[in-house]
C-alpha atoms as a PDB file:
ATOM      1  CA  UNK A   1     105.529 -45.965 -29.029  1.00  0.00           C
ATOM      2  CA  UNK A   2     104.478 -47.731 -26.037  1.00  0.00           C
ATOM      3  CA  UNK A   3     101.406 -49.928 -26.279  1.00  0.00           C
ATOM      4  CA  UNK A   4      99.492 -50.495 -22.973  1.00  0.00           C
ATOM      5  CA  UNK A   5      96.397 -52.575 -24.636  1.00  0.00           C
ATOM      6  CA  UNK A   6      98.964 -55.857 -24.099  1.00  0.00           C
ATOM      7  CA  UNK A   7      99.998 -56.466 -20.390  1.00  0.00           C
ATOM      8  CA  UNK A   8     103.267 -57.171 -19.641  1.00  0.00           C
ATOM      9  CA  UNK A   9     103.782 -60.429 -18.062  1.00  0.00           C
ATOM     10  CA  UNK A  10     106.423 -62.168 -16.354  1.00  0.00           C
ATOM     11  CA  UNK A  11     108.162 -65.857 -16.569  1.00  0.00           C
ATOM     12  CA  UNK A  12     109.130 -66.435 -13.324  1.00  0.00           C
ATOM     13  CA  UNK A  13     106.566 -68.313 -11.075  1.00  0.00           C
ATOM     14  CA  UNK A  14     104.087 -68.999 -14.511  1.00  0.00           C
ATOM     15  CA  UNK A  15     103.591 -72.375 -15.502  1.00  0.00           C
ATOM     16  CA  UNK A  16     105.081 -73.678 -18.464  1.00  0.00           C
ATOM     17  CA  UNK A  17     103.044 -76.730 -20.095  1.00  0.00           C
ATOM     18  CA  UNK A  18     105.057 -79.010 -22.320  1.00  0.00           C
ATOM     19  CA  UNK A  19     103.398 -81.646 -24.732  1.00  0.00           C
ATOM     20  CA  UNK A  20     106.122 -83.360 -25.876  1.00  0.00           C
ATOM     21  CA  UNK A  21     109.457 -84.727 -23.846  1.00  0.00           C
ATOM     22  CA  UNK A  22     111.816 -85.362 -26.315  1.00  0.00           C
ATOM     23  CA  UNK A  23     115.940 -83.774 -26.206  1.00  0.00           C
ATOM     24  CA  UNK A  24     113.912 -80.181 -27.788  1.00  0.00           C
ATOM     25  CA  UNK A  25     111.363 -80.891 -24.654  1.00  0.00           C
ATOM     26  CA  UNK A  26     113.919 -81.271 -21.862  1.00  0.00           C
ATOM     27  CA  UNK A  27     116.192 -78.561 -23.260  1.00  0.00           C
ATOM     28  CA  UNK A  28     113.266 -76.073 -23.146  1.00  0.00           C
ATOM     29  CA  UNK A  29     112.397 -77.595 -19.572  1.00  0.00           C
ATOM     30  CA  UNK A  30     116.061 -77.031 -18.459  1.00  0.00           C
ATOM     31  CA  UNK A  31     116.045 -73.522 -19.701  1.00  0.00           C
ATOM     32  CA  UNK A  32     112.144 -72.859 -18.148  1.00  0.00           C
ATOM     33  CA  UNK A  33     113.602 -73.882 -15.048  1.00  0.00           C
ATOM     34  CA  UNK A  34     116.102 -71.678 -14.970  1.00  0.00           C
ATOM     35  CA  UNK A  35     113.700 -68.804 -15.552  1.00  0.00           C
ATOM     36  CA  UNK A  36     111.865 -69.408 -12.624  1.00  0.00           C
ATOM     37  CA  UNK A  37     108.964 -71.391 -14.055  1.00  0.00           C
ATOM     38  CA  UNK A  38     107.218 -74.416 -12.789  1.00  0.00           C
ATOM     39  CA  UNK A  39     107.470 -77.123 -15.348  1.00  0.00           C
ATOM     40  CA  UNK A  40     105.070 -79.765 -16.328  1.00  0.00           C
ATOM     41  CA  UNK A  41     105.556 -82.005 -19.173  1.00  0.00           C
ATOM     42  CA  UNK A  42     102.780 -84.319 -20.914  1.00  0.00           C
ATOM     43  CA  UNK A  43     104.472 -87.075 -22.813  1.00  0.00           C
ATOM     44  CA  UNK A  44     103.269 -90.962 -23.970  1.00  0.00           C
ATOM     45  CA  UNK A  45     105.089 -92.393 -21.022  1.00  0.00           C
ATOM     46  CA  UNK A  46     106.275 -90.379 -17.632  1.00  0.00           C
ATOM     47  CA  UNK A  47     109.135 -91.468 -16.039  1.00  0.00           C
ATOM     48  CA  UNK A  48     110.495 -90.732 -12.420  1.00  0.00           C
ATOM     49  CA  UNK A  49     112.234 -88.286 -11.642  1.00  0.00           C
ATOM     50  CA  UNK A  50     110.818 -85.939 -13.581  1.00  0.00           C
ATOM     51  CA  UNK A  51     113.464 -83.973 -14.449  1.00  0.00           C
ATOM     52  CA  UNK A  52     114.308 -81.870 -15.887  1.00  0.00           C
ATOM     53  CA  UNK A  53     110.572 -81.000 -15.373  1.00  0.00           C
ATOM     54  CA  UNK A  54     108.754 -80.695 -11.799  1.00  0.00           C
ATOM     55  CA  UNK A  55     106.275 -83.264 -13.064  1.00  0.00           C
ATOM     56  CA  UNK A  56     105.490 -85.218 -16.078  1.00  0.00           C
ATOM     57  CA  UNK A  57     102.184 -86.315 -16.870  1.00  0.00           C
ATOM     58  CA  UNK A  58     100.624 -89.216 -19.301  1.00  0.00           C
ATOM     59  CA  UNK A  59      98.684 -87.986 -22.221  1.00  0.00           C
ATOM     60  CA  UNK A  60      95.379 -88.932 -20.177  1.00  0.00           C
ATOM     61  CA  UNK A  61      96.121 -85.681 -17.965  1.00  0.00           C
ATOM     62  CA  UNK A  62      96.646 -83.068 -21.130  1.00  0.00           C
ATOM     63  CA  UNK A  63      93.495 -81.669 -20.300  1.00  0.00           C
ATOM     64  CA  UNK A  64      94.718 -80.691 -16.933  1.00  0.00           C
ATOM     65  CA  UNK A  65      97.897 -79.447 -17.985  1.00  0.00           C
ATOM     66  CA  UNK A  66      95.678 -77.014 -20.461  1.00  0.00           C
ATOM     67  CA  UNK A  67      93.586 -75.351 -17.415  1.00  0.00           C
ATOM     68  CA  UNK A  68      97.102 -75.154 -15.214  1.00  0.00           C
ATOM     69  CA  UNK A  69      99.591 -73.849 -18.024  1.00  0.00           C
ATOM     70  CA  UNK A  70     100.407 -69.922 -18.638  1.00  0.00           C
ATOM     71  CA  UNK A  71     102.445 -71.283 -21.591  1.00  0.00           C
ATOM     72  CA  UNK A  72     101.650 -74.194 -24.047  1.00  0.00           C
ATOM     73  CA  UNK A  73     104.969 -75.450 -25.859  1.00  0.00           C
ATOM     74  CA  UNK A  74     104.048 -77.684 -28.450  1.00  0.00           C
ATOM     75  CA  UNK A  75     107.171 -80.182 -29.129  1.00  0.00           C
ATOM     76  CA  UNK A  76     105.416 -83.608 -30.327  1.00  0.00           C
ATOM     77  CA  UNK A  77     106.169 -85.501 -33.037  1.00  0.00           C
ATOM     78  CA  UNK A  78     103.153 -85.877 -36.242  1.00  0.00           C
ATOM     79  CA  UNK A  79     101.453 -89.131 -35.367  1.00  0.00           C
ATOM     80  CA  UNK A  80      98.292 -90.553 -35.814  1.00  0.00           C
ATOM     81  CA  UNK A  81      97.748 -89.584 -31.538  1.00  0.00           C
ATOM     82  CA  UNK A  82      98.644 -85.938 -31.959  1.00  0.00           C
ATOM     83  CA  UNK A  83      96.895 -85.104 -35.191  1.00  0.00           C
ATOM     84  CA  UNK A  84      95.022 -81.873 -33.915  1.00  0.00           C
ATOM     85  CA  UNK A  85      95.097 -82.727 -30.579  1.00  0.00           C
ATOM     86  CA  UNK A  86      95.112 -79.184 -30.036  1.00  0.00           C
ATOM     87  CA  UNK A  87      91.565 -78.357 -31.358  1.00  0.00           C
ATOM     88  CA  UNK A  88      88.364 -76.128 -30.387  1.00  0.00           C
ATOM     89  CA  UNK A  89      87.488 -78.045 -26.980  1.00  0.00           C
ATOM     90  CA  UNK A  90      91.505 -78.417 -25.885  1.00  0.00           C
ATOM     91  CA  UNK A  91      91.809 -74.278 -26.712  1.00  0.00           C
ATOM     92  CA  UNK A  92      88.854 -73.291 -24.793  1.00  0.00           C
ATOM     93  CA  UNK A  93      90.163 -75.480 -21.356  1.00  0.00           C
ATOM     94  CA  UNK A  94      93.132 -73.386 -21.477  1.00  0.00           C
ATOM     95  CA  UNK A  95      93.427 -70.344 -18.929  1.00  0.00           C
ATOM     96  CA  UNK A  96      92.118 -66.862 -20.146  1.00  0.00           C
ATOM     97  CA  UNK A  97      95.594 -64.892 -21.525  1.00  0.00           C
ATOM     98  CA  UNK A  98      97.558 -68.144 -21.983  1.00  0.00           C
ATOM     99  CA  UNK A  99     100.283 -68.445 -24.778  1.00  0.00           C
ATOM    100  CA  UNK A 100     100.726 -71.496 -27.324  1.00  0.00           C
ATOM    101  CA  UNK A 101     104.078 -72.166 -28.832  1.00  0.00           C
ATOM    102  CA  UNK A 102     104.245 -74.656 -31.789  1.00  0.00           C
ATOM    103  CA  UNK A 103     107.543 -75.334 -32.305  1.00  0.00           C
ATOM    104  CA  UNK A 104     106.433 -79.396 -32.871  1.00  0.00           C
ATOM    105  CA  UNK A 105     104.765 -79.998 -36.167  1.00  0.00           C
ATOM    106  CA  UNK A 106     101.873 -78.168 -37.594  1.00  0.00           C
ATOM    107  CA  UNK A 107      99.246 -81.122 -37.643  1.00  0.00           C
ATOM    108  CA  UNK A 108      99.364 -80.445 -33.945  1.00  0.00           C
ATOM    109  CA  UNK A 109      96.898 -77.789 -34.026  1.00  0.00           C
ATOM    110  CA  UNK A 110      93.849 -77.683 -35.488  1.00  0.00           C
ATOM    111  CA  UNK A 111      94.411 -73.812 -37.027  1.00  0.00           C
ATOM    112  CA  UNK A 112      90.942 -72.584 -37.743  1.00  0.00           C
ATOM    113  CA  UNK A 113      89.897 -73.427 -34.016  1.00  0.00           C
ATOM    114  CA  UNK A 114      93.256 -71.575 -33.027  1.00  0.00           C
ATOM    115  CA  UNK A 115      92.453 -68.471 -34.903  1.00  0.00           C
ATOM    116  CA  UNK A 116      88.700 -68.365 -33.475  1.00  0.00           C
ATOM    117  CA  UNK A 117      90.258 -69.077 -30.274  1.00  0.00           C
ATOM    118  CA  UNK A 118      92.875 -65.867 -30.458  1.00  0.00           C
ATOM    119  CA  UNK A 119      90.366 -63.693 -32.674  1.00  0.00           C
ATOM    120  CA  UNK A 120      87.948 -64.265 -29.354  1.00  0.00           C
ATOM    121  CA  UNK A 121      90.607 -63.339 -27.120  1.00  0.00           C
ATOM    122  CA  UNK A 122      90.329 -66.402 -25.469  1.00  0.00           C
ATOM    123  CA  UNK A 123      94.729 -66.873 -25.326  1.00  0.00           C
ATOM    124  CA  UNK A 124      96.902 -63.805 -25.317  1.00  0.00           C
ATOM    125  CA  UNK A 125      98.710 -64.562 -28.277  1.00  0.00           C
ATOM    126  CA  UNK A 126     100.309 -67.767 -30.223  1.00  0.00           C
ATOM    127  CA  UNK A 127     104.046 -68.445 -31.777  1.00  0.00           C
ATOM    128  CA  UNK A 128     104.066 -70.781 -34.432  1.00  0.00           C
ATOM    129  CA  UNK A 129     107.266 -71.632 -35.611  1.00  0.00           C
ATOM    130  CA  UNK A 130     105.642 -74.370 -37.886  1.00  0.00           C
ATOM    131  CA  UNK A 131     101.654 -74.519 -40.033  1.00  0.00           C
ATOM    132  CA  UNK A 132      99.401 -76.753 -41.182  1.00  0.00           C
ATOM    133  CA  UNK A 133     100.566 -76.015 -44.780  1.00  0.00           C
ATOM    134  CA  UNK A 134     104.252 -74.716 -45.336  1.00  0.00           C
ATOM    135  CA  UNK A 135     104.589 -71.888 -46.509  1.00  0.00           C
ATOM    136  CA  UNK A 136     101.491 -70.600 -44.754  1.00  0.00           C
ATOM    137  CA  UNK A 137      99.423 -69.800 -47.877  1.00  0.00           C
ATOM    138  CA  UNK A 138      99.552 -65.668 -48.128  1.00  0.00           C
ATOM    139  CA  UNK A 139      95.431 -65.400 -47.193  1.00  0.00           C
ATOM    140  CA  UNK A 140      96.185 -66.910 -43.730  1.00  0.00           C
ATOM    141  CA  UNK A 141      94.425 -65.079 -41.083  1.00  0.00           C
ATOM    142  CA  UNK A 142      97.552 -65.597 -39.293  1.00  0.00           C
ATOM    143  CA  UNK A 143      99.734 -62.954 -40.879  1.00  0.00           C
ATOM    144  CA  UNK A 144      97.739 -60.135 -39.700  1.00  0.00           C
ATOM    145  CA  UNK A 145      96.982 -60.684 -36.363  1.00  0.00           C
ATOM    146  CA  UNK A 146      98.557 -58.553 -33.790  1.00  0.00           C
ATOM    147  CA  UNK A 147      98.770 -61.754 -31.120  1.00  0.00           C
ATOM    148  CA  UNK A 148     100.546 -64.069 -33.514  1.00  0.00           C
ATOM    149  CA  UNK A 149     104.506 -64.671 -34.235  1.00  0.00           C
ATOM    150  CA  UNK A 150     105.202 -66.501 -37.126  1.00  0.00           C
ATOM    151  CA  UNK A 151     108.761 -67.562 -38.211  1.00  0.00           C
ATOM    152  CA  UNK A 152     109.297 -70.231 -40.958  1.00  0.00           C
ATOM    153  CA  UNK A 153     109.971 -73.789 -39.375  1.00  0.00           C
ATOM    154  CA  UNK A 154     113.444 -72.149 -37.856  1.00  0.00           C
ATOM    155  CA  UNK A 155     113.157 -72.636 -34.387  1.00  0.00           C
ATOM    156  CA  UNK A 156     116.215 -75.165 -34.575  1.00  0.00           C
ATOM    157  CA  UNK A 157     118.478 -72.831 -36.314  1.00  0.00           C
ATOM    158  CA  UNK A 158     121.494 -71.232 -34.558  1.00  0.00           C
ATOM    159  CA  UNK A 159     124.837 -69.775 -34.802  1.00  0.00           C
ATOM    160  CA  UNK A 160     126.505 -73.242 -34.290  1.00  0.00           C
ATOM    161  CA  UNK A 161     123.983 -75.698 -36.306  1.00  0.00           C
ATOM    162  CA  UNK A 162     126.172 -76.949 -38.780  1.00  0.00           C
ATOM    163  CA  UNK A 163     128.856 -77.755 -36.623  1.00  0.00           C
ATOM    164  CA  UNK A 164     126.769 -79.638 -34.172  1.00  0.00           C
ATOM    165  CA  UNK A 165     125.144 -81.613 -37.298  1.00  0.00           C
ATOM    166  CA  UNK A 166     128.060 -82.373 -38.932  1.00  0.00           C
ATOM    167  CA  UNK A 167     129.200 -83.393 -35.052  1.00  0.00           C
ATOM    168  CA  UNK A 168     126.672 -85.550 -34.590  1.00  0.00           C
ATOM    169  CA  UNK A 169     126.664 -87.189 -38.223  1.00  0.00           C
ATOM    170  CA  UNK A 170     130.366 -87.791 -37.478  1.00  0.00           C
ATOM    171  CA  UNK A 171     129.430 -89.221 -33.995  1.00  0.00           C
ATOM    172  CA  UNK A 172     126.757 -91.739 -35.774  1.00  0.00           C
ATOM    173  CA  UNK A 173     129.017 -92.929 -38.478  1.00  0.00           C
ATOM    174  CA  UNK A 174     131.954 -93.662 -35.593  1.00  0.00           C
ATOM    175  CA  UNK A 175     129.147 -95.782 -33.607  1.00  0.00           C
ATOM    176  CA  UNK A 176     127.780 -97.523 -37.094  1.00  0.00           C
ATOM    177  CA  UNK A 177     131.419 -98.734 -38.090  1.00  0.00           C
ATOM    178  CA  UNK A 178     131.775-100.354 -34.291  1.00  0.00           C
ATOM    179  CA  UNK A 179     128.080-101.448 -34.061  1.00  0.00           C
ATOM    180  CA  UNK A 180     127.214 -99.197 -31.533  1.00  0.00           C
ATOM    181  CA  UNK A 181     123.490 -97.202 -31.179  1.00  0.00           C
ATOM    182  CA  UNK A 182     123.302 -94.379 -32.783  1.00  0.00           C
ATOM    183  CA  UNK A 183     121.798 -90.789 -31.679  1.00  0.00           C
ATOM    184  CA  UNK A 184     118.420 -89.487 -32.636  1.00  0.00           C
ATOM    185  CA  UNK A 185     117.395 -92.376 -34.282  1.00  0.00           C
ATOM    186  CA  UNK A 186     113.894 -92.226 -35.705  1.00  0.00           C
ATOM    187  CA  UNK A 187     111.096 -95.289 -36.280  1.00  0.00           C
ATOM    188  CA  UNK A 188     109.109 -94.080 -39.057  1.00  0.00           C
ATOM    189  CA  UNK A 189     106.333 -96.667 -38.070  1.00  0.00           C
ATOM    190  CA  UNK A 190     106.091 -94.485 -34.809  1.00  0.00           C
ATOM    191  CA  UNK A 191     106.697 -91.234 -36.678  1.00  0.00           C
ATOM    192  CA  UNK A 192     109.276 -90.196 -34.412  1.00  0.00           C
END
C-alpha cells in the first residue's frame, strides 16, 4: 500500500556529504556524481583537484558540510579523531529531512544522540550498515524504527568479492616477492 507520510525525494541536484576519502569514499563520489549530485568530501588532508568530488574539505569545515549535505555518508576509519564525531551537537547542525549513511565504523556515531535525533524527526531517516556493538544487541531502539535500515556490516559484499580479494591478495604477494608497494596497506598506529 502506498505510504504518503514519507516524501519522496530525489538524488539528482541534492548534496551528498562524505566524511571519509578513502578508495570506498571516491567510489561512492564517482557513482554520486553520476547521479546528478553535488559532491563534497571532508577528509584529514584535501588535495587538488578534488575529484572525484566537486570539493574536498579539511576536517575543520565538517560542521559546514553538516548544514549543506542532504546525505551524510559516513566512510572513516575508527581513530582516536573520529570517535563519535557524529554526536548530539554535529546531528542537530544537519538540515531538517537529511539522511546519514554509516557504512564507516560504528564508533563514528554516537547512537543514543542518533536515535533522539531521528525519534525527534530532526533527519529523515538513517542506514547503518555497521553499530556501536555488533550484533546490535536485540533491545536496540534501532530495530523498530520506521526511518532506520539496518544490514549487518555487508555493505562491501557483492557478486564478485571473492574474486576481487583473492585478485588483489594475488596482486600483493606478486609486488612482495619483487619489493614493490603493496595495495591497501594499513598502519595500525593510524588505525587505517
Amino acid at each position: 500500500m502506498f505510504d504518503d507520510t514519507v516524501p519522496f525525494g530525489e538524488l539528482a541536484g541534492a548534496t551528498l556529504g562524505l566524511v571519509g576519502f578513502g578508495r570506498v569514499g571516491q567510489a561512492i563520489a564517482t557513482r554520486a556524481r553520476a547521479l546528478g549530485q553535488h559532491v563534497i568530501a571532508v577528509r584529514k588532508r584535501p588535495v587538488a583537484p578534488p575529484d572525484p568530488a566537486h570539493e574536498q574539505w579539511g576536517p575543520t569545515r565538517l560542521p559546514d558540510l553538516l548544514e549543506r549535505a542532504d546525505w551524510l555518508v559516513l566512510a572513516a576509519a575508527s581513530t582516536h579523531e573520529t570517535e563519535k564525531m557524529i554526536g548530539a551537537r554535529e546531528l542537530a547542525r544537519m538540515k531538517p529531512g537529511a539522511v546519514l549513511v554509516n557504512i564507516g565504523r560504528g564508533a563514528l556515531v554516537d547512537e543514543p544522540a542518533l536515535i533522539a535525533a531521528l525519534e525527534a524527526g530532526q533527519l529523515a531517516g538513517a542506514a547503518l550498515d555497521v553499530t556501536r556493538e555488533e550484533p546490535l544487541p536485540a533491545g536496540s531502539p534501532l530495530w523498530g524504527m520506521r526511518n532506520v535500515i539496518l544490514t549487518p556490516h555487508i555493505s562491501g559484499l557483492g557478486a564478485r568479492y571473492w574474486e576481487r580479494a583473492v585478485d588483489q591478495f594475488a596482486r600483493n604477494l606478486r609486488a612482495f616477492q619483487r619489493s614493490e608497494p603493496l595495495e591497501n596497506v594499513v598502519d595500525k598506529r593510524m588505525g587505517y
